[in-house]
Protein backbone atom coordinates (compact mmCIF):
# COMPACT_ATOMS: atom_id res chain seq x y z
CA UNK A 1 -44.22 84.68 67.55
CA UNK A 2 -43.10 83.79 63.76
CA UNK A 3 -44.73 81.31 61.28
CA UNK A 4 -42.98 78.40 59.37
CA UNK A 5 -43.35 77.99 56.39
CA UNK A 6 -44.06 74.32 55.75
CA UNK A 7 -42.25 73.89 52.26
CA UNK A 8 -38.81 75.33 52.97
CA UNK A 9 -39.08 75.68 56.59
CA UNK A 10 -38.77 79.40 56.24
CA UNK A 11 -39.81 81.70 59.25
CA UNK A 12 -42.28 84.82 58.89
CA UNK A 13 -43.64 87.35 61.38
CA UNK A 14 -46.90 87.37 59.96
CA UNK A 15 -49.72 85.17 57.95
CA UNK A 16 -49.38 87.61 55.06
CA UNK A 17 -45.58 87.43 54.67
CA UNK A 18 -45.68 83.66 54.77
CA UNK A 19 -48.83 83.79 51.79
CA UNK A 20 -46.97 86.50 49.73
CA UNK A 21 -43.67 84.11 49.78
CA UNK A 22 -45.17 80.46 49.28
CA UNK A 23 -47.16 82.65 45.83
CA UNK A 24 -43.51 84.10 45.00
CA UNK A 25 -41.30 81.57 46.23
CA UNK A 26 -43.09 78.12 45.73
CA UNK A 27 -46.23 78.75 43.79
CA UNK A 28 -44.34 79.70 40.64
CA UNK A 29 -43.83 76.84 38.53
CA UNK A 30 -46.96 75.40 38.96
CA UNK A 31 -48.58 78.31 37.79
CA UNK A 32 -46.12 78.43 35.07
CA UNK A 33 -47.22 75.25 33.72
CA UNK A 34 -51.22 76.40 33.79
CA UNK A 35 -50.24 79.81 32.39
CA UNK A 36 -47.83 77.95 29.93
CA UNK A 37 -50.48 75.51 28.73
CA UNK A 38 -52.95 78.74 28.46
CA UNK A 39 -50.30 80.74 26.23
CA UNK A 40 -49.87 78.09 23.97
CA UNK A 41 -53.24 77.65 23.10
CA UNK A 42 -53.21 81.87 22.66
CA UNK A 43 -55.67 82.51 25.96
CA UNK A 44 -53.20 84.03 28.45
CA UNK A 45 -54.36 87.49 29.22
CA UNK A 46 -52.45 90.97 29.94
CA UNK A 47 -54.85 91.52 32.82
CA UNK A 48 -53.42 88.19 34.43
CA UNK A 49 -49.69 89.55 34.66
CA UNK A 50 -50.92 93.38 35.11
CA UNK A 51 -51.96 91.99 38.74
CA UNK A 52 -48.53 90.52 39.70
CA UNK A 53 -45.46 92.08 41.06
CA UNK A 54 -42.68 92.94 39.32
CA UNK A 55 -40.51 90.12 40.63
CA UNK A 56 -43.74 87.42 40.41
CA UNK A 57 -43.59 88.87 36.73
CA UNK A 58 -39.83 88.05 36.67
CA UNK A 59 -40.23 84.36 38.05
CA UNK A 60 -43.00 83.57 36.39
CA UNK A 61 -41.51 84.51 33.03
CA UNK A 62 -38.44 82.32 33.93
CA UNK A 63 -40.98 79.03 34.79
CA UNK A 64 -42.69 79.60 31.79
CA UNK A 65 -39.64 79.68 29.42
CA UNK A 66 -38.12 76.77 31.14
CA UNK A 67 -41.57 75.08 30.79
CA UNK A 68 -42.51 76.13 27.51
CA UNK A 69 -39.57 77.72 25.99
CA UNK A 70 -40.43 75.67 22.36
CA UNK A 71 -44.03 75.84 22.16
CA UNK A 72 -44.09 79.13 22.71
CA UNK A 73 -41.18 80.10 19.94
CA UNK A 74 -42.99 77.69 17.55
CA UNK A 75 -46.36 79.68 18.14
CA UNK A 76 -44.53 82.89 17.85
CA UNK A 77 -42.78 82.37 14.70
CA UNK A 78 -45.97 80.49 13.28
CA UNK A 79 -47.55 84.31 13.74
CA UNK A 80 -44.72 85.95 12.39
CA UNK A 81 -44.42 83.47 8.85
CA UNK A 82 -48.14 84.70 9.03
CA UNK A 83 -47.14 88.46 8.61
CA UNK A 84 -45.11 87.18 5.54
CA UNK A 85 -41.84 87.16 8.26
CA UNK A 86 -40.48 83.83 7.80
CA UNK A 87 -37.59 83.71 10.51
CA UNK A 88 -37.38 79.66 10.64
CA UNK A 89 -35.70 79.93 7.30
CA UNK A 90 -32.16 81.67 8.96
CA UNK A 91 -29.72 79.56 9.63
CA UNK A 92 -30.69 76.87 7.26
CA UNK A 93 -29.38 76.19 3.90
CA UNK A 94 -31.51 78.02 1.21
CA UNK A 95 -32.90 75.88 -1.85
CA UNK A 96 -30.14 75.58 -4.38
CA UNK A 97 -30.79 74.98 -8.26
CA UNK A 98 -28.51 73.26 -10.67
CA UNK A 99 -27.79 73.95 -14.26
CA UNK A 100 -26.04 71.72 -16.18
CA UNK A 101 -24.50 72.35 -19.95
CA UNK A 102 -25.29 69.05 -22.04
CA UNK A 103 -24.65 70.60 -25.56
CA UNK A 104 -21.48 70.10 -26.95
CA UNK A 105 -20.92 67.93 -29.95
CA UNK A 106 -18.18 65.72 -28.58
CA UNK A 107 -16.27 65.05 -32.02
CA UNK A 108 -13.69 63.65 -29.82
CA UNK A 109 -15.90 60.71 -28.43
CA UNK A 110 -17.09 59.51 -31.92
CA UNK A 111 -18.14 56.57 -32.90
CA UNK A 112 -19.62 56.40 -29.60
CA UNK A 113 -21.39 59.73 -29.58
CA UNK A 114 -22.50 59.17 -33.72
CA UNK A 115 -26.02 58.54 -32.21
CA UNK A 116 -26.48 60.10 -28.78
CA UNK A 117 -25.07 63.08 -26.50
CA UNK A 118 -21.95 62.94 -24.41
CA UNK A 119 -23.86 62.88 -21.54
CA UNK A 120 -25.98 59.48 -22.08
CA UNK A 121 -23.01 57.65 -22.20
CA UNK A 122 -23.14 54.51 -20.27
CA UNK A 123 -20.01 54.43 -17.57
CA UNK A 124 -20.85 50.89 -15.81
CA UNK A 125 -24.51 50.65 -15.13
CA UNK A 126 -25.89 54.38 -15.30
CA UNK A 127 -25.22 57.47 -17.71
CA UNK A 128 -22.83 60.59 -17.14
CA UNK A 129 -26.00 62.35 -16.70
CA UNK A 130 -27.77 59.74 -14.91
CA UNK A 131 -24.82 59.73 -12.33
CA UNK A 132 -24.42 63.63 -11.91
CA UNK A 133 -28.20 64.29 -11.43
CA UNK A 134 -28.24 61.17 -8.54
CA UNK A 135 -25.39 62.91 -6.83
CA UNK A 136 -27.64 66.37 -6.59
CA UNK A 137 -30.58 65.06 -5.07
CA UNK A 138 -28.93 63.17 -3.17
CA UNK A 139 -27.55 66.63 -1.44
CA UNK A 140 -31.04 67.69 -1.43
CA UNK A 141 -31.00 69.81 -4.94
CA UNK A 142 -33.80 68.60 -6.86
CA UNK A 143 -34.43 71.68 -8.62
CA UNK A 144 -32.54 70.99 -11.83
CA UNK A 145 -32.25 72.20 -15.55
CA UNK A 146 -30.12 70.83 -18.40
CA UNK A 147 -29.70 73.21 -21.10
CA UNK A 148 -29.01 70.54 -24.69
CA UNK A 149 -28.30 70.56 -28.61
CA UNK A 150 -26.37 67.83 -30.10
CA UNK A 151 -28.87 65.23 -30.20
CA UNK A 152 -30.76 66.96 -26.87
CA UNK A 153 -33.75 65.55 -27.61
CA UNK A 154 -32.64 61.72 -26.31
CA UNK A 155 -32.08 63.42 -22.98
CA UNK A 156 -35.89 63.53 -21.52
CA UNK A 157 -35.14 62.73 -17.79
CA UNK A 158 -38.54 63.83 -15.99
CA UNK A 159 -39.13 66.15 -13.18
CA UNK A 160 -36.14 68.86 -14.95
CA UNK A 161 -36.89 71.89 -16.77
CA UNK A 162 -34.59 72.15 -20.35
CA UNK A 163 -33.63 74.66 -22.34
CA UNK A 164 -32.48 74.17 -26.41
CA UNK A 165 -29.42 75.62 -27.62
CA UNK A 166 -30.03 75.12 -31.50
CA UNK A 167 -26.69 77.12 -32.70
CA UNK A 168 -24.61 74.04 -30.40
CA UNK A 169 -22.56 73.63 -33.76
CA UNK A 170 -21.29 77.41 -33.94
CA UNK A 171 -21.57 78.88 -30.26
CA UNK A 172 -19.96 77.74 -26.86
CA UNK A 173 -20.60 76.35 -23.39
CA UNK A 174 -21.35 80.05 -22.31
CA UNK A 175 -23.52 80.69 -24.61
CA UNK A 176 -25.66 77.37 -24.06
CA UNK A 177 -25.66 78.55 -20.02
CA UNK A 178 -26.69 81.49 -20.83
CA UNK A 179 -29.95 79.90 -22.69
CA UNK A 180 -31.11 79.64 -18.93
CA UNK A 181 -30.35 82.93 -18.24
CA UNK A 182 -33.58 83.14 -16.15
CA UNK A 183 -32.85 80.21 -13.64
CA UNK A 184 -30.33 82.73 -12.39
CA UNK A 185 -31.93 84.63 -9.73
CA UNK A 186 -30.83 83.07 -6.90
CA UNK A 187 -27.74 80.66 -5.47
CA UNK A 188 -27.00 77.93 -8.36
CA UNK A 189 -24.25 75.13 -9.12
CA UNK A 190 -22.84 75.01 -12.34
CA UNK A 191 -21.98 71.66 -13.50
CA UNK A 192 -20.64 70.47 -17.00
CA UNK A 193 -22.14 67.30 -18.21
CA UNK A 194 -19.41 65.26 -19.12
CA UNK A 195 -17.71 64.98 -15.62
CA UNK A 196 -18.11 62.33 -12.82
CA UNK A 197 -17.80 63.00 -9.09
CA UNK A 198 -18.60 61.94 -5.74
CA UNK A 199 -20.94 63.23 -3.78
CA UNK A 200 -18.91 64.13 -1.67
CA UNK A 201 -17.30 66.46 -3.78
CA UNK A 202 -20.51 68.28 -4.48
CA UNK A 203 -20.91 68.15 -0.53
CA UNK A 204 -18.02 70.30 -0.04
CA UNK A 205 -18.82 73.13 -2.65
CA UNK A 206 -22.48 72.88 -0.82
CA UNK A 207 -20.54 73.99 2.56
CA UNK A 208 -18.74 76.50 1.47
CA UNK A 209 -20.26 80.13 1.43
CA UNK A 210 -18.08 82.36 -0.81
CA UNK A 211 -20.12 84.26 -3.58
CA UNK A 212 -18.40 82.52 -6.50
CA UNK A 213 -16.70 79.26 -5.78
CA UNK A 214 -15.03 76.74 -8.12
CA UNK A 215 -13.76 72.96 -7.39
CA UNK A 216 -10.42 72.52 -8.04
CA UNK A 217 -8.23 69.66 -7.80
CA UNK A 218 -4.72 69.88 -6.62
CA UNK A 219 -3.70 66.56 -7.61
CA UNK A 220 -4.56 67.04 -11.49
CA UNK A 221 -0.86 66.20 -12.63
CA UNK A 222 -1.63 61.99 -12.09
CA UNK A 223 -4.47 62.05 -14.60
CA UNK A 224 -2.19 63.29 -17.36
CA UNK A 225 0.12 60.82 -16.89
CA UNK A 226 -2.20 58.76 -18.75
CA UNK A 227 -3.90 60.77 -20.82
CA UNK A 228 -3.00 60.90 -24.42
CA UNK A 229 -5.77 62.17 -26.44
CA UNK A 230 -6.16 65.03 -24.03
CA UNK A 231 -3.13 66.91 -23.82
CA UNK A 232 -2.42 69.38 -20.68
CA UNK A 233 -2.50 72.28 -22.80
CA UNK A 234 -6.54 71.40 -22.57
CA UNK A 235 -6.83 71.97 -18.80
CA UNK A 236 -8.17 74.85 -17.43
CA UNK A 237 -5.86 74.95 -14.87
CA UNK A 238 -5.93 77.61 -11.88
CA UNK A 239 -3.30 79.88 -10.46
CA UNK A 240 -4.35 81.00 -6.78
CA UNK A 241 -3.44 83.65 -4.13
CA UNK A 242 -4.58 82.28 -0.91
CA UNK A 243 -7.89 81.58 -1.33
CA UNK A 244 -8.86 83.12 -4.08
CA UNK A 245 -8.47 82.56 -7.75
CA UNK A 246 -6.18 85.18 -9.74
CA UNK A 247 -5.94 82.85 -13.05
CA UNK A 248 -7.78 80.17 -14.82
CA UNK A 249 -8.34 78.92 -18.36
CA UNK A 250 -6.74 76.84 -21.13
CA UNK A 251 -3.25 77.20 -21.81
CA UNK A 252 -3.30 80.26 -20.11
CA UNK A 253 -1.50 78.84 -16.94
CA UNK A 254 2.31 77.40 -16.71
CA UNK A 255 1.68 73.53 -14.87
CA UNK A 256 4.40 74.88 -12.79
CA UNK A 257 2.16 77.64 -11.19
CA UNK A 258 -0.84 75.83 -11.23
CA UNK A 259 -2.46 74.81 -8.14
CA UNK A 260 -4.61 72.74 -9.91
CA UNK A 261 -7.02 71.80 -12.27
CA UNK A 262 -10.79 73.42 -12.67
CA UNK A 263 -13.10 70.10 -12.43
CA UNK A 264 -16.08 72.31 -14.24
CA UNK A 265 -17.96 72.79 -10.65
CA UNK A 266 -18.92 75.94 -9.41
CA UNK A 267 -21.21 77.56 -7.24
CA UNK A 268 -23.13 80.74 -7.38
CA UNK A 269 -24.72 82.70 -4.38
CA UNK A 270 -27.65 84.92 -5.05
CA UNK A 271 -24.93 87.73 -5.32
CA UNK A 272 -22.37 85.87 -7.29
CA UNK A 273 -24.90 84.91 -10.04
CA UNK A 274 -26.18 88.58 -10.09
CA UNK A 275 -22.37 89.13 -11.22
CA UNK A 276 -21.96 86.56 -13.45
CA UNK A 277 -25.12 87.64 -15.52
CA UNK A 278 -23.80 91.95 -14.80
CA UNK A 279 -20.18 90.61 -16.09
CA UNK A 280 -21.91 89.02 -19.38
CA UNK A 281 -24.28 91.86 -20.40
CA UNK A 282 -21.31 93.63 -19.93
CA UNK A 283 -19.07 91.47 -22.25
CA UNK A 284 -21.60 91.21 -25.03
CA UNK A 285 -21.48 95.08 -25.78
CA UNK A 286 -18.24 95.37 -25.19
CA UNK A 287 -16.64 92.53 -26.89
CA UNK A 288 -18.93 92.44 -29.59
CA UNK A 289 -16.24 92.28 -32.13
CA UNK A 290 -13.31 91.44 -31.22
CA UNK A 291 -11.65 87.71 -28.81
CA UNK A 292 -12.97 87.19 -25.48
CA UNK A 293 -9.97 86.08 -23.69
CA UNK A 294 -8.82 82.77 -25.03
CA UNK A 295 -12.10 82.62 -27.58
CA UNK A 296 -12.87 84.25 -30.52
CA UNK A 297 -15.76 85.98 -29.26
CA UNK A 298 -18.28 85.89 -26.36
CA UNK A 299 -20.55 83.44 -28.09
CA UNK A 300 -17.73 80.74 -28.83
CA UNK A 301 -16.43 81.43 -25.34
CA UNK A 302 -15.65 78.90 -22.64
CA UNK A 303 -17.14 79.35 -18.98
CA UNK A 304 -13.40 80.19 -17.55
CA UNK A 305 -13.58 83.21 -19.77
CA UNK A 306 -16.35 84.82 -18.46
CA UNK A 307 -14.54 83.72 -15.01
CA UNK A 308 -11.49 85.93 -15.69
CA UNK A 309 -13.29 88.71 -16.77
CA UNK A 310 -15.36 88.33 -13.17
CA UNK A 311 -11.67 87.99 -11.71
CA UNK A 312 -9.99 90.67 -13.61
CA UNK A 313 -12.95 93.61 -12.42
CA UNK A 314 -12.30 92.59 -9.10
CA UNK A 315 -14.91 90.25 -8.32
CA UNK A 316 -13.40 87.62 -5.71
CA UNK A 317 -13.44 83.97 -7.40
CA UNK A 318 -12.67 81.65 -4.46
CA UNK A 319 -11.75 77.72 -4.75
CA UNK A 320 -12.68 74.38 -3.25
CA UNK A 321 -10.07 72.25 -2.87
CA UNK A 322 -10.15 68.31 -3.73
CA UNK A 323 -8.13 65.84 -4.03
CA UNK A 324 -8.88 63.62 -7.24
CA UNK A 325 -12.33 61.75 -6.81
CA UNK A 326 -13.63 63.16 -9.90
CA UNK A 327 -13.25 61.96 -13.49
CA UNK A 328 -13.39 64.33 -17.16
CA UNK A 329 -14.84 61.90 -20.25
CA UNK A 330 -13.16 63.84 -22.84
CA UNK A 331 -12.38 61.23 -25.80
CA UNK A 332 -12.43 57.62 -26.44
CA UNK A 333 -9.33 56.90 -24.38
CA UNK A 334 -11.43 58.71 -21.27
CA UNK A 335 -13.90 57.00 -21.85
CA UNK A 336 -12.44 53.40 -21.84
CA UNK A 337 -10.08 54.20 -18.57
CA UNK A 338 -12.80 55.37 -16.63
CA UNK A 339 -15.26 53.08 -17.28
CA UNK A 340 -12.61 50.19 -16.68
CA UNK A 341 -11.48 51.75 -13.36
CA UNK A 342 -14.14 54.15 -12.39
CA UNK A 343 -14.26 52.91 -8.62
CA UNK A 344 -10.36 53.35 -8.10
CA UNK A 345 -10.43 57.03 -9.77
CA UNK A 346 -13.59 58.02 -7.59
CA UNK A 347 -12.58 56.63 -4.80
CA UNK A 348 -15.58 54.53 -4.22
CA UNK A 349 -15.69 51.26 -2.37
C-alpha cells in the first residue's frame, strides 16, 4: 500500500516518507518567507537551522535568497559600514575635487581685464568661471577650490574654498596650483580658468580611469586658422604613442607631429596626484637654479612642465580625446569670436 502525496501527486510507502518530503519538497518557501522576514529583522536563530538536514539547509538557503536576497545584503553591509567596512562604496565613482588656477594677469585681454580677473569675464550671459564651475556640479563635483591673485578678491563665489597666490606677478600657473598643495590627497581635475567646455567634455575625462589623464583635442589646427593674436607657437600641443603622452608643451612640438592640442584639463587619481606632488618636491631641489624645461625655473613654470618631467621618469601620462567643443579666451580677439559664436564653437544647440 503507498501514500499520495496530495501536492505533486507523489507516491510514498510510508506516512513518514510522505511528511519528511512535503517539509523538504513543498514546505520550503513558505518557511523561507517566515524565516526571511525573521532574518531581516536580526531574530533568526542558529538553533533553528542546527535542527534541519543538510539538504533542508540547502533549500531553504536557496528560498531565502530568492526571497530576500536584498534585504538581507542591505542588513549585512549596514553591519559591516558599522565595523568601519564600507563595501557599498566599490564600484561607484569616488568623490572627485576640482582645482582651478584663476591667477594670471591676462595682459593680453586688457582693457577688458584693467578692472577684474580673466575669469569674470562675461561670455553671453554668465562668466568663464561662472560657466566652468556649472559644468562640475553638474557632473556631481561640488567640492571645488579656486586658487586667485590678479584682482582675486572680485572672485567670492560661495560654497568654494580659495587659496591666494600674492607673488601672481613674478611666479607661474604651477606655482599658484601648488598654493593648494593640500587639496591633493585624493583623485582631482585640474582645470585652467580661462577655458570653456561642454559638459560633456568634462564627462569623458570623468570616465576614464588612467592615473594621469589630459584632454586633448585632435582637431586644434581649425582654431588657428583664425587666430591672430595667439600664434601656434603658444599651444601646448601633444605628441602621443598610442595612448599615452610622450610630448607636450609650448613650442616644444612640430604641428606636424602633433596629435593635438592640450585644452588645460586633466585628471588626477589618488595615485597620479601622489606623483604629481613626489615629481614637484622633487623638481624644487633639484632645479633650484637652473630652467625647468621650457621655463626659467620651477616657480615661473607652466603645468605641461611639471607634465614632462612626470613623462620623462616614466610616469604614464595618458590622453582623452575630443573633438573641438571647447574654447581658450586668450586675448581680445578670443574674446570677441567666442563670445559672438560661442554656441557654434561648443557645439551647443
Amino acid at each position: 500500500m503507498t501514500i499520495t502525496c496530495d501536492i505533486c501527486a507523489e507516491s510514498f510507502k510510508t506516512a513518514q516518507g510522505l511528511a519528511g518530503h512535503k517539509r523538504l519538497r513543498h514546505g520550503t518557501h513558505g518557511l523561507a518567507g517566515e524565516l526571511g522576514v525573521a532574518l531581516t529583522n536580526k531574530q533568526l536563530h542558529r538553533k533553528v537551522l542546527q535542527r534541519l538536514g543538510e539538504k533542508l539547509a540547502d533549500r531553504l538557503a536557496e528560498g531565502i535568497l530568492e526571497a530576500h536576497g536584498q534585504e538581507i545584503l542591505d542588513l549585512y553591509l549596514d553591519e559591516l559600514s558599522r565595523q568601519g567596512m564600507d563595501l557599498r562604496s566599490l564600484g561607484r565613482p569616488g568623490k572627485v575635487r576640482a582645482i582651478i588656477v584663476a591667477a594670471g594677469e591676462s595682459d593680453r585681454l586688457l582693457p577688458l581685464t584693467e578692472d577684474k580677473p580673466e575669469c569674470l569675464l562675461e561670455v553671453g550671459d554668465r562668466t568663464i568661471l561662472g560657466r566652468e564651475l556649472e559644468n562640475l556640479r553638474a557632473c556631481g563635483i561640488d567640492d571645488i577650490v579656486v586658487v586667485r591673485g590678479y584682482r582675486g578678491d572680485q572672485i567670492r563665489y560661495p560654497a568654494i574654498r580659495y587659496y591666494d597666490n600674492s607673488e601672481y606677478e613674478s611666479t607661474g600657473i604651477l606655482r599658484s596650483l601648488f598654493h593648494a598643495r593640500g587639496e591633493m590627497d585624493d583623485e582631482f581635475v585640474f582645470c585652467y580658468a580661462d577655458i570653456l567646455y561642454t559638459k560633456e567634455v568634462l564627462e569623458l575625462l570623468l570616465r576614464d580611469r588612467s592615473d594621469i589623464a589630459l584632454v586633448v583635442d585632435t582637431e586644434w589646427e581649425g582654431h588657428y586658422s583664425q587666430r591672430h593674436q595667439h600664434p601656434v607657437s603658444q599651444a601646448e600641443l601633444v605628441r602621443v604613442e598610442g595612448d599615452r603622452v610622450t610630448r607636450i608643451g609650448r613650442d616644444v612640438v612640430s604641428p606636424r607631429e602633433a596629435h593635438g592640442e592640450f585644452i588645460g584639463l586633466a585628471k588626477f587619481s589618488r595615485k597620479g596626484a601622489q606623483a604629481l606632488k613626489t615629481i614637484h618636491e622633487w623638481a624644487l631641489q633639484n632645479y633650484a637654479d637652473g630652467a625647468f624645461h621650457t621655463s626659467p625655473s620651477v616657480d615661473t613654470a607652466s603645468f605641461t612642465d611639471l607634465v614632462q618631467e612626470l613623462i620623462d621618469q616614466g610616469y604614464p601620462v595618458h590622453h582623452v580625446d575630443i573633438r573641438g567643443s571647447w574654447a581658450e579666451i586668450d586675448t581680445v580677439e578670443d574674446y570677441d569670436r567666442v563670445s559672438k559664436h560661442l554656441h557654434a564653437i561648443l557645439k551647443m544647440d
